[in-house]
Protein backbone atom coordinates (compact mmCIF):
# COMPACT_ATOMS: atom_id res chain seq x y z
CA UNK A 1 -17.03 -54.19 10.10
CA UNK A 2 -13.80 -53.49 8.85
CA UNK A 3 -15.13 -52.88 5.49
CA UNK A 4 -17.10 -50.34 7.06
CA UNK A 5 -14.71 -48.67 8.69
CA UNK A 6 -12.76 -48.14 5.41
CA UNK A 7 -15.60 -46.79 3.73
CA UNK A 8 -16.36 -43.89 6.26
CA UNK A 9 -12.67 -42.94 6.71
CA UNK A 10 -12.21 -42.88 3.01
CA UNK A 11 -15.32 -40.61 2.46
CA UNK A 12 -13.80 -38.74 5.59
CA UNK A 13 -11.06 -37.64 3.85
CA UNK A 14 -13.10 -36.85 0.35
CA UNK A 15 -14.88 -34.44 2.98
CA UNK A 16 -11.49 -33.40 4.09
CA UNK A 17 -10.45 -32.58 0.44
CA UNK A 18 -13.21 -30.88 -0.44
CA UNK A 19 -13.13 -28.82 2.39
CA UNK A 20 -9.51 -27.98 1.99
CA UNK A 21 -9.25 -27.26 -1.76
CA UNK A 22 -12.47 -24.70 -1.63
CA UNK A 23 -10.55 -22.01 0.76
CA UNK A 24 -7.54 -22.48 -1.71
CA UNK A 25 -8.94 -21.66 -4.48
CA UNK A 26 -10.46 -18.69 -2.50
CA UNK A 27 -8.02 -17.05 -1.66
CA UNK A 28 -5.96 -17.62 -5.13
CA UNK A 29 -9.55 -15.96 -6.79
CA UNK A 30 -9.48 -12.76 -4.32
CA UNK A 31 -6.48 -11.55 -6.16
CA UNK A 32 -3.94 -9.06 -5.18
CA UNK A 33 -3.30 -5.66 -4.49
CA UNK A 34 0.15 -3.32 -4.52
CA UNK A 35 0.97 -1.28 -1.02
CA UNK A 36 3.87 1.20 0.08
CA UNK A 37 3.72 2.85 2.74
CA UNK A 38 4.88 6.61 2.40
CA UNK A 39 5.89 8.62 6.28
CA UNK A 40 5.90 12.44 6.32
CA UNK A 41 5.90 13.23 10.01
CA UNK A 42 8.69 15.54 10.26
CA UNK A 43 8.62 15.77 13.83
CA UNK A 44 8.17 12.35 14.93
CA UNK A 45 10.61 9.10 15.93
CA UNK A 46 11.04 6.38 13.87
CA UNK A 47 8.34 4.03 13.58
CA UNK A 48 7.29 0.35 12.89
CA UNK A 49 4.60 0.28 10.76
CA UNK A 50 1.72 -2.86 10.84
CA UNK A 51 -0.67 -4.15 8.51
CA UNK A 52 -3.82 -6.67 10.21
CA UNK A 53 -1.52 -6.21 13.41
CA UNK A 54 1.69 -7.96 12.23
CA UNK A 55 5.22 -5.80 11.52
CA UNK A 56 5.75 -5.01 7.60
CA UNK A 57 7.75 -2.31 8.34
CA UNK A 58 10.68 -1.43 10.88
CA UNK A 59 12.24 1.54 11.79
CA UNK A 60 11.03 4.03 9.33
CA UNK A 61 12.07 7.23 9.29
CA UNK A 62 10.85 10.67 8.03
CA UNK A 63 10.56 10.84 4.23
CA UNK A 64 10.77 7.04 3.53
CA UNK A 65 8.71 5.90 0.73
CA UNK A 66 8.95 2.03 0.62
CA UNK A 67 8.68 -0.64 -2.49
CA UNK A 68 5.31 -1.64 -3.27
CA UNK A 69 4.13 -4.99 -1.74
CA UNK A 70 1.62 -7.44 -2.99
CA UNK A 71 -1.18 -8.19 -0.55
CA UNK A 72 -4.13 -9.84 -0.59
CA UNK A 73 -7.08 -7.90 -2.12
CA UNK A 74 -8.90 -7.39 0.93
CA UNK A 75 -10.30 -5.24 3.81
CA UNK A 76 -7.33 -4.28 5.61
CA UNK A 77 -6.33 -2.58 8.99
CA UNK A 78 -2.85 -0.41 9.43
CA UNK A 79 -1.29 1.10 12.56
CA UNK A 80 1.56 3.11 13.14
CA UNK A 81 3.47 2.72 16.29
CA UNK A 82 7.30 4.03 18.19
CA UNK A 83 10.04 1.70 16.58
CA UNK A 84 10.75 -1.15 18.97
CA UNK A 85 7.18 -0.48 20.59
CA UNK A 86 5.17 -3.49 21.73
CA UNK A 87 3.07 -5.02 19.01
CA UNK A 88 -0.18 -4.29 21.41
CA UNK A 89 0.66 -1.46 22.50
CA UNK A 90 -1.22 2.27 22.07
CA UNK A 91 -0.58 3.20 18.06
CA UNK A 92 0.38 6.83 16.93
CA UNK A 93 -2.29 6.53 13.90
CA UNK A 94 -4.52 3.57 12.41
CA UNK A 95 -6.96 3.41 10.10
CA UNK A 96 -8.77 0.80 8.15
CA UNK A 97 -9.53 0.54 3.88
CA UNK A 98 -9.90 -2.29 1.52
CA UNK A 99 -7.90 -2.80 -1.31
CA UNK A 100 -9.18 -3.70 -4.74
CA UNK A 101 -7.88 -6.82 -6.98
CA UNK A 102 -4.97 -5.19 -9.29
CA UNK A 103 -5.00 -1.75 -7.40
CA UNK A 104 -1.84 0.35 -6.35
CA UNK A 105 -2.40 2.07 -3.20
CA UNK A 106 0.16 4.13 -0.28
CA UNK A 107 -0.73 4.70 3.15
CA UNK A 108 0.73 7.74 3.87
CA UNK A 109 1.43 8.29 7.72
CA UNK A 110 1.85 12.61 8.17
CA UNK A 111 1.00 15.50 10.64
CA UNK A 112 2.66 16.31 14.51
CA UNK A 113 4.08 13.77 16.72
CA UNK A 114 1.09 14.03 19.06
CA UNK A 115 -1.49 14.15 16.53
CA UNK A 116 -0.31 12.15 13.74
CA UNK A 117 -2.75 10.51 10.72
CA UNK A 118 -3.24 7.74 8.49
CA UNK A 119 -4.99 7.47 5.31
CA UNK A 120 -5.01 5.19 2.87
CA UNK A 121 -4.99 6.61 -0.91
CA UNK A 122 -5.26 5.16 -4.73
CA UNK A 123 -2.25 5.54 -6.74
CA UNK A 124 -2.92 5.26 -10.86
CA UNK A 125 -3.29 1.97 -12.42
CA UNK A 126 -2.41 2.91 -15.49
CA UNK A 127 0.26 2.91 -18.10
CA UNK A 128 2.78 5.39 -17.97
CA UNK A 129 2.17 8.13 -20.32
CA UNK A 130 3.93 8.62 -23.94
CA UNK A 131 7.65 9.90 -23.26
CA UNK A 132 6.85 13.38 -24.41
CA UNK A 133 4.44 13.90 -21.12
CA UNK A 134 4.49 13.33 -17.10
CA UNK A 135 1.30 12.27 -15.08
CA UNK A 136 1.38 14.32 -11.81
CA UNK A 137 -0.60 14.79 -8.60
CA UNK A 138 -0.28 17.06 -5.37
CA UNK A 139 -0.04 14.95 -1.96
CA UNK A 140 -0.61 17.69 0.66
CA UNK A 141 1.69 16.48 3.65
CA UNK A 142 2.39 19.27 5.70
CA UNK A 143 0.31 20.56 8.97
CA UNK A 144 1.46 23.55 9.15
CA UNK A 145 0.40 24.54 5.25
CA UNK A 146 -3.00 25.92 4.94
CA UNK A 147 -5.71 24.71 2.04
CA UNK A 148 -3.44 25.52 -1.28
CA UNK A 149 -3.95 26.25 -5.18
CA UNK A 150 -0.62 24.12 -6.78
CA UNK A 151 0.17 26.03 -9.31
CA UNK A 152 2.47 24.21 -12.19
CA UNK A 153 3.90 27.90 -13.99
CA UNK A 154 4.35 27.23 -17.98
CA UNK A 155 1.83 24.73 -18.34
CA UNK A 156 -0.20 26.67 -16.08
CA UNK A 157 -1.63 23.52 -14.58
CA UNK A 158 -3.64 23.76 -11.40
CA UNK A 159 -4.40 21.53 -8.97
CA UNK A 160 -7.07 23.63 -6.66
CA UNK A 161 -7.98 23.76 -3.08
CA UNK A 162 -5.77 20.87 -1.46
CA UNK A 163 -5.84 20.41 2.16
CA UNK A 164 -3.78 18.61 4.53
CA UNK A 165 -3.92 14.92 4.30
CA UNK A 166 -5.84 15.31 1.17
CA UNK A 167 -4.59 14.78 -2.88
CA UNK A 168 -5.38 15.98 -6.22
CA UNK A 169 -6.59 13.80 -8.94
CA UNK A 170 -3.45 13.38 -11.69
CA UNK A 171 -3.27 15.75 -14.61
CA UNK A 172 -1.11 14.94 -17.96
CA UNK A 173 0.87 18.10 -19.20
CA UNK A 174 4.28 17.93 -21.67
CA UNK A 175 7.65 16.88 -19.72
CA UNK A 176 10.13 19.94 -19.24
CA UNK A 177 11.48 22.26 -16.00
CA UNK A 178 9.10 24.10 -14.34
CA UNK A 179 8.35 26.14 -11.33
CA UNK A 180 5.86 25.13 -8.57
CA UNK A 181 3.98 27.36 -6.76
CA UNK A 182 1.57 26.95 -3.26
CA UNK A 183 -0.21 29.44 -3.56
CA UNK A 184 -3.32 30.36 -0.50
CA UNK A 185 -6.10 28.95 -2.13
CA UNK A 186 -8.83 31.38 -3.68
CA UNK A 187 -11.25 30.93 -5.94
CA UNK A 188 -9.79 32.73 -8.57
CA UNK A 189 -6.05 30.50 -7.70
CA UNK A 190 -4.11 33.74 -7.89
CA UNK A 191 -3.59 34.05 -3.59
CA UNK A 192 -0.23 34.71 -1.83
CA UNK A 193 2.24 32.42 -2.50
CA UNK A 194 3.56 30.66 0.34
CA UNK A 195 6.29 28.30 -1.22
CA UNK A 196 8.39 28.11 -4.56
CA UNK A 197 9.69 25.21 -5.71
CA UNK A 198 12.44 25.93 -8.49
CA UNK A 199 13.12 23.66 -11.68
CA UNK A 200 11.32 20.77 -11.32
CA UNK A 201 11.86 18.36 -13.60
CA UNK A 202 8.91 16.53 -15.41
CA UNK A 203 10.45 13.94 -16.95
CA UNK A 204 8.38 12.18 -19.66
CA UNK A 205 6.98 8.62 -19.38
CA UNK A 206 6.07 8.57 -15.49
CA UNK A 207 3.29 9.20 -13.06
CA UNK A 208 4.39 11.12 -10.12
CA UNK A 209 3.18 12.66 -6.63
CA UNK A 210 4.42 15.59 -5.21
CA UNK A 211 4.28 15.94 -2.35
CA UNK A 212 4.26 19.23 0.62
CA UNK A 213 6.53 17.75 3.92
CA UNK A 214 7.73 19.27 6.56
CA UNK A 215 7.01 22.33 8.66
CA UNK A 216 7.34 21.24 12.52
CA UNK A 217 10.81 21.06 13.13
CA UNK A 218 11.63 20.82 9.63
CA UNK A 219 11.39 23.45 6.61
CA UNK A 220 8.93 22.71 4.22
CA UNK A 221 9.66 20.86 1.34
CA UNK A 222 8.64 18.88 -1.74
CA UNK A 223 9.13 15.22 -1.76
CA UNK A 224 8.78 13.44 -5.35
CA UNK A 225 7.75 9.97 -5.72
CA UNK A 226 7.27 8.07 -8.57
CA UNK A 227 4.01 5.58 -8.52
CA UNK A 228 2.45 2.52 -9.10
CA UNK A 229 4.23 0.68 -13.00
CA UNK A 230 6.55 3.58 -12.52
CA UNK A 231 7.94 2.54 -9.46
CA UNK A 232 11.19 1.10 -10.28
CA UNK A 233 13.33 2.45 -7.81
CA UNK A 234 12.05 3.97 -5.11
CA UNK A 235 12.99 7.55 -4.93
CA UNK A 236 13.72 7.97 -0.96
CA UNK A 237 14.98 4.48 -0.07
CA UNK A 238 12.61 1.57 0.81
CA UNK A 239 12.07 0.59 4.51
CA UNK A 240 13.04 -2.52 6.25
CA UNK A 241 10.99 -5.11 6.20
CA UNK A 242 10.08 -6.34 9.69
CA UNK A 243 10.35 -9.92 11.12
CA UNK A 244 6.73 -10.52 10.41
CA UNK A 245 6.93 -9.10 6.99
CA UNK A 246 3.92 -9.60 4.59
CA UNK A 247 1.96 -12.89 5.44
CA UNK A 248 -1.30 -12.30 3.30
CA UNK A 249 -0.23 -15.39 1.14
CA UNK A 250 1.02 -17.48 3.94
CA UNK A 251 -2.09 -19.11 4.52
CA UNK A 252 -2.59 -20.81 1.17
CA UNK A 253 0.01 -23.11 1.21
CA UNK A 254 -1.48 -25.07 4.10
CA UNK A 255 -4.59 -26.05 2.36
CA UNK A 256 -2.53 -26.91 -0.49
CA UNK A 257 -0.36 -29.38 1.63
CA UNK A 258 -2.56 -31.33 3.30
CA UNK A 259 -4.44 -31.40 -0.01
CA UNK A 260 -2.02 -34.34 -1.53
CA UNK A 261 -2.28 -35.68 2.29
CA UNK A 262 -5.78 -36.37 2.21
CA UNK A 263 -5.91 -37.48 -1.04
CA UNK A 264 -3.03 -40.04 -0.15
CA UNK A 265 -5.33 -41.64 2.61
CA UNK A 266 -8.22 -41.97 -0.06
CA UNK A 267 -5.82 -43.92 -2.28
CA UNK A 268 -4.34 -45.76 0.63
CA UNK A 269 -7.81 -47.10 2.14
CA UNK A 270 -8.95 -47.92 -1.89
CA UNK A 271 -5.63 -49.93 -2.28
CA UNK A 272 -5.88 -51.69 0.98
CA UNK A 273 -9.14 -52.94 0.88
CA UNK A 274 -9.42 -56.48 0.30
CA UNK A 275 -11.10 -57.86 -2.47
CA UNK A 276 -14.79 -58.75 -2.22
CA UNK A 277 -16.02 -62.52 -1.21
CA UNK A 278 -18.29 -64.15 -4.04
């Protein structure tokens, strides 16, 4: 009987292994992703920003642009709620978007107080470019903007037709000082320009978004970040990470101690089982 007994607890915990190590290695195949969270709302409070419903960020305020986190590559929800706000309670903007093994991504948080958006966009994966050239794209931020041509003047580079909430794909042109226009968008790019930006610097060997901010209670402005392998520093200052920081890896480790656990009690039932009678 006893005999017995042994047997099916030690093939208990074999199931137990088994069972344990398979979500482990899981998770640890799934892979990770790179997020930041980037906040434009020129009008609004400071806010504490959730990813899957816990806290990652606290107390943001307008123009932060955070340090990239790793997270699990995964389908992933975001909300944006009033610092100091209960965790359940009604958020300013959500949204949902799954992030790929490997990818850099920002959820930028923009527009009015009372109608403020989400949205969750790719930053490059690549390299950064030779020293001699800059990788840029246009982030259009602002709600009080209309649709834009971004005009780069020198290297006459374009970037056509960007609406709020919405950004250009990146374009490589040579490092140097140039002006940016925002020019009304038309189909021949040449409409009335509504902003300047004076002596921008391109410097060689990054990827950057520029980005329009601003405009309700605020001027309009550009705000420069530099993304994904060229992400060093962060440009604006990164936000605080909230008590419930970034968990996605938490729930490996479990698996992985009860793994020796189980594994113990086979060893411990084959080393306690007395020998067989001839």
């Amino acid at each position: 009987m006893r005999g017995w007994l042994r047997t099916a607890l030690a093939a208990t915990s074999v199931a137990m292994l088994a069972a344990l190590v398979t979500p482990a290695l899981a998770l640890g195949d799934s892979g990770t992703a790179k997020l930041r969270l980037v906040y434009l709302s020129s009008d609004s409070p400071n806010v504490d920003f959730y990813v899957d419903g816990n806290k990652a960020w606290s107390n943001v305020g307008y123009k932060t642009i955070s340090n990239y986190t790793e997270v699990s590559a995964a389908a992933h929800s975001y909300a944006v709620r009033k610092a100091g706000a209960a965790p359940d309670s009604q958020p300013m903007a959500q949204g949902q978007q799954t992030l790929n093994a490997d990818g850099y991504y920002s959820v930028v948080a923009a527009g009015k107080f009372e109608d403020m958006q989400a949205k969750v966009i790719t930053d490059a994966a690549t390299s950064n470019p030779p020293p001699g050239y800059c990788q840029a794209r246009f982030l259009q931020a602002s709600p009080t903007v209309p649709a834009v041509d971004v005009v780069v003047t020198g290297p006459n580079v374009i970037y056509p037709n960007i609406t709020f909430m919405n950004v250009s794909d990146y374009v490589r042109m040579p490092a140097g000082i140039y002006d940016i226009e925002l020019r009304q968008a038309t189909p021949d790019h040449k409409g009335t320009t509504i902003f300047t930006i004076k002596n921008f610097n391109a410097d060689g060997g990054h990827i950057h978004t520029l980005s329009a901010a601003g405009g309700v209670g605020r001027t309009v402005e550009l705000v420069e970040m530099y993304d994904s392998v060229s992400a060093v520093v962060t440009p604006a200052g990164a936000a605080q990470t909230g008590g419930g920081g970034f968990f996605f890896h938490g729930f490996a480790w479990l698996p992985l101690v009860l793994v020796p656990l189980a594994l113990g009690g086979v060893v411990l039932l084959l080393v306690r089982r007395p020998p067989l009678q001839s």
